[in-house]
Protein backbone atom coordinates (compact mmCIF):
# COMPACT_ATOMS: atom_id res chain seq x y z
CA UNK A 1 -9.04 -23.03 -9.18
CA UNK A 2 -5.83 -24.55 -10.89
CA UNK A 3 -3.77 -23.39 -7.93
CA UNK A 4 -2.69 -25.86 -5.21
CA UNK A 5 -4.23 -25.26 -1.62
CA UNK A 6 -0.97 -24.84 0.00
CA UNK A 7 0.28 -22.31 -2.29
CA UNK A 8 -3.28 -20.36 -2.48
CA UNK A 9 -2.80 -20.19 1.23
CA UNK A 10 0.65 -19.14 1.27
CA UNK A 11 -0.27 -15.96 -1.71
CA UNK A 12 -2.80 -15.37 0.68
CA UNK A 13 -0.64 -15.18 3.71
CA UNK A 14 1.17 -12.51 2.10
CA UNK A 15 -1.67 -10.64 0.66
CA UNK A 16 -2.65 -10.20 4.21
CA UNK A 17 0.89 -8.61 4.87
CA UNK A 18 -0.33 -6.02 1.54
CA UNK A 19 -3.56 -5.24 2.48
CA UNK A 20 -2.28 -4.43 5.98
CA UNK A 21 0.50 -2.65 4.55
CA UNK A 22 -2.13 -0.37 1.62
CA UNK A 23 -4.56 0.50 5.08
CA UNK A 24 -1.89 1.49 7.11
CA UNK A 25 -0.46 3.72 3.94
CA UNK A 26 -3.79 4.79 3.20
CA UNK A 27 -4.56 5.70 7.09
CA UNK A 28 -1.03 7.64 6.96
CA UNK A 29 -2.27 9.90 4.16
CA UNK A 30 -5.42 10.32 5.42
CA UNK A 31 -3.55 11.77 8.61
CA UNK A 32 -1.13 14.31 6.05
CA UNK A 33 -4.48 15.46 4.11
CA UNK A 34 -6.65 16.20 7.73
CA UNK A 35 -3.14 17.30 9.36
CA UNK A 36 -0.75 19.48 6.98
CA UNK A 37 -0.14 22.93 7.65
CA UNK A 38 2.21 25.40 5.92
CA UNK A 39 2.29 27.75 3.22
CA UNK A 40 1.28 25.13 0.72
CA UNK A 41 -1.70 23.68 2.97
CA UNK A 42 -4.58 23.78 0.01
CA UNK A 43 -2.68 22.69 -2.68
CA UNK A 44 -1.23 19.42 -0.87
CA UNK A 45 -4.48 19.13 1.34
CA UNK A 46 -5.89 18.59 -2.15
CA UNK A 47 -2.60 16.41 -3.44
CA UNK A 48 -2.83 14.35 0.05
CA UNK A 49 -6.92 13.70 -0.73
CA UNK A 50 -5.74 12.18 -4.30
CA UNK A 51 -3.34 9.83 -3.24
CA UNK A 52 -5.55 8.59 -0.21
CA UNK A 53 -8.39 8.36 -2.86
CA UNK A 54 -6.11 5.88 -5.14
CA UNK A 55 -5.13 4.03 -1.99
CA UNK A 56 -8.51 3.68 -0.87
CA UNK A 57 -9.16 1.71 -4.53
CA UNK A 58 -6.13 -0.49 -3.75
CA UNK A 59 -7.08 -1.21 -0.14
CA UNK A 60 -10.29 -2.88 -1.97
CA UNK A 61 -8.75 -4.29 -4.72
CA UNK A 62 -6.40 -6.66 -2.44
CA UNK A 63 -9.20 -7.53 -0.26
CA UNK A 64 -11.53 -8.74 -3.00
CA UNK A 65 -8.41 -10.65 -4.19
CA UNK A 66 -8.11 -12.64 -1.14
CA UNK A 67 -11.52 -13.08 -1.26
CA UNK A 68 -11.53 -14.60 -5.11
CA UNK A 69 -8.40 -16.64 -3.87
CA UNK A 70 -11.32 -17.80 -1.55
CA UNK A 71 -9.95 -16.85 2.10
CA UNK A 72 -11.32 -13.94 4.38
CA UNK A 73 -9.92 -10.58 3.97
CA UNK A 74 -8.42 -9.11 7.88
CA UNK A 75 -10.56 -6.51 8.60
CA UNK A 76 -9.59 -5.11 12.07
CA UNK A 77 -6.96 -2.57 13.18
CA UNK A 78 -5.25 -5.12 15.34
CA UNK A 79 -4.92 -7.85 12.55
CA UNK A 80 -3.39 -4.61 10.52
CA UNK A 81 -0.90 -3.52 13.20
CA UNK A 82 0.07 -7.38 13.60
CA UNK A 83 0.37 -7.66 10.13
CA UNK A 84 1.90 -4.74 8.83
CA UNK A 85 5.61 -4.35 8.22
CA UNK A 86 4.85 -0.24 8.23
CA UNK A 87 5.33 1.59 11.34
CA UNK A 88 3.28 3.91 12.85
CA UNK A 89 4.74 7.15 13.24
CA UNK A 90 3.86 10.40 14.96
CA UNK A 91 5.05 13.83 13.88
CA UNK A 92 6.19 16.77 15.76
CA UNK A 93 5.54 19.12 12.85
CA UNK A 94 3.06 19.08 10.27
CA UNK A 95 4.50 19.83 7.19
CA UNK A 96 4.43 19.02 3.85
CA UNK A 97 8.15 17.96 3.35
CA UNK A 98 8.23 16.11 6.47
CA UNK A 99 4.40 13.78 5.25
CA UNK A 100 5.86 13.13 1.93
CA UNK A 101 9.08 11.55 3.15
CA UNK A 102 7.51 9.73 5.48
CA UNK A 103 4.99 8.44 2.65
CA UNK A 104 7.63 8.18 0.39
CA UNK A 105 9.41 5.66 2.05
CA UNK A 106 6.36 3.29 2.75
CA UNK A 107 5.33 3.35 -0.81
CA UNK A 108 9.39 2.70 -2.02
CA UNK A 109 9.11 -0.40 1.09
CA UNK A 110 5.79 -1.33 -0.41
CA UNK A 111 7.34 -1.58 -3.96
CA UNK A 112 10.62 -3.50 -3.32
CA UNK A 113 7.84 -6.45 -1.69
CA UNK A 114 5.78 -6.20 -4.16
CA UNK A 115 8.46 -6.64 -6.82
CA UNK A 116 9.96 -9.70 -4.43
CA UNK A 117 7.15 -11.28 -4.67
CA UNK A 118 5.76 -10.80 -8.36
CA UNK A 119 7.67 -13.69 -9.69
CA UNK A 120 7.68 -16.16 -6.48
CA UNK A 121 3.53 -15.82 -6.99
CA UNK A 122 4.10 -16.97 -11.12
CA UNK A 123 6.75 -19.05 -11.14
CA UNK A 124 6.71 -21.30 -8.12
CA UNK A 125 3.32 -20.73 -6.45
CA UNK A 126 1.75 -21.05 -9.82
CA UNK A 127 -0.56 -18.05 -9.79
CA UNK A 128 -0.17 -15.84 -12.41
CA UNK A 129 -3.43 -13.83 -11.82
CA UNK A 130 -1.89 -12.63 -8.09
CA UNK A 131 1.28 -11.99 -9.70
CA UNK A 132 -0.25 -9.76 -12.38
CA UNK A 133 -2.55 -8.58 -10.22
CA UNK A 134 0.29 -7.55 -7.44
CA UNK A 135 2.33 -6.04 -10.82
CA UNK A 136 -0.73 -3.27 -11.14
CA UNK A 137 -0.51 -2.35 -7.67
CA UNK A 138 3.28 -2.23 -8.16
CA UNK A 139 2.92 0.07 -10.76
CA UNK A 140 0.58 2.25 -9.13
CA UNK A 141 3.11 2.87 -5.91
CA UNK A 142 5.69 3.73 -8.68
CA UNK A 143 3.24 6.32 -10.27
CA UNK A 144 2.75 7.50 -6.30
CA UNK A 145 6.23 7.68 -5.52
CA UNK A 146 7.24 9.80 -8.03
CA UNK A 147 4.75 12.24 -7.73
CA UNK A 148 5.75 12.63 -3.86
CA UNK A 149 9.73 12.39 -5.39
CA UNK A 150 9.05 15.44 -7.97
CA UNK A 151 7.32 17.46 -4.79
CA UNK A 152 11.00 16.99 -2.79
CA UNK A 153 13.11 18.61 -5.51
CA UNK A 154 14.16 21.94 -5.64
């Protein structure tokens, strides 16, 4: 594989902590899309369906990269909630405002790891693959972002 056991194990490690953190995301959008009311309900039931959609792809994508690194992907909820540096969160009211900042601030905590970890995976761990791979999912959570951002402003 051209990429020393130790160090496969430790990119693995923390795609774990990312594939956790994407199903938990993705979980937490699914819950805005089946849960938003307000004026606005169709058109961001509709936004909320697109973003879980992408999300859905990345969930996928990081598990079938820990699988090519040649480790098992965590597959239950418990692993997830172990794993996860997301937090669970329930709301009192369902509206869109309230969902996106709530999403908005996973996918900006998503980001800054991703980005901490894009040139740790190249340059010491010796896996440039990960690291471009983790760059695409970086800039997919930017893309995310700031279509939740450009929903916020007035």
């Amino acid at each position: 594989m051209g990429i020393k056991s130790e160090d496969r194990s430790e990119v693995v490690a923390q795609l774990d902590i990312f594939l956790a953190d994407e199903f938990l995301l993705y979980l937490k959008t699914r819950n805005a899309h089946w849960n938003i009311e307000g004026p606005d309900f169709h058109a961001m039931h509709k936004f909320f369906e697109d973003q879980y959609e992408l999300l859905a792809d990345l969930v996928d994508n990081v598990a079938e990269r820990i699988r090519t690194l040649g480790h098992y992907a965590p597959a239950t909820l418990k692993a997830y909630l172990e794993l996860t540096h997301l937090t669970e969160e329930s709301r009192k009211k369902n509206d869109s405002a309230g969902f996106i900042k709530d999403l908005l601030g996973d996918h900006e905590s998503i980001i800054t790891r991703l980005r901490e970890n894009a040139n740790h995976f190249a340059n010491d761990l010796e896996d440039i693959g990960t690291s471009d791979f983790i760059t695409g999912l970086l800039e997919t959570h930017e893309k995310m972002a700031w279509m939740l951002r450009a929903h916020l402003k007035n």
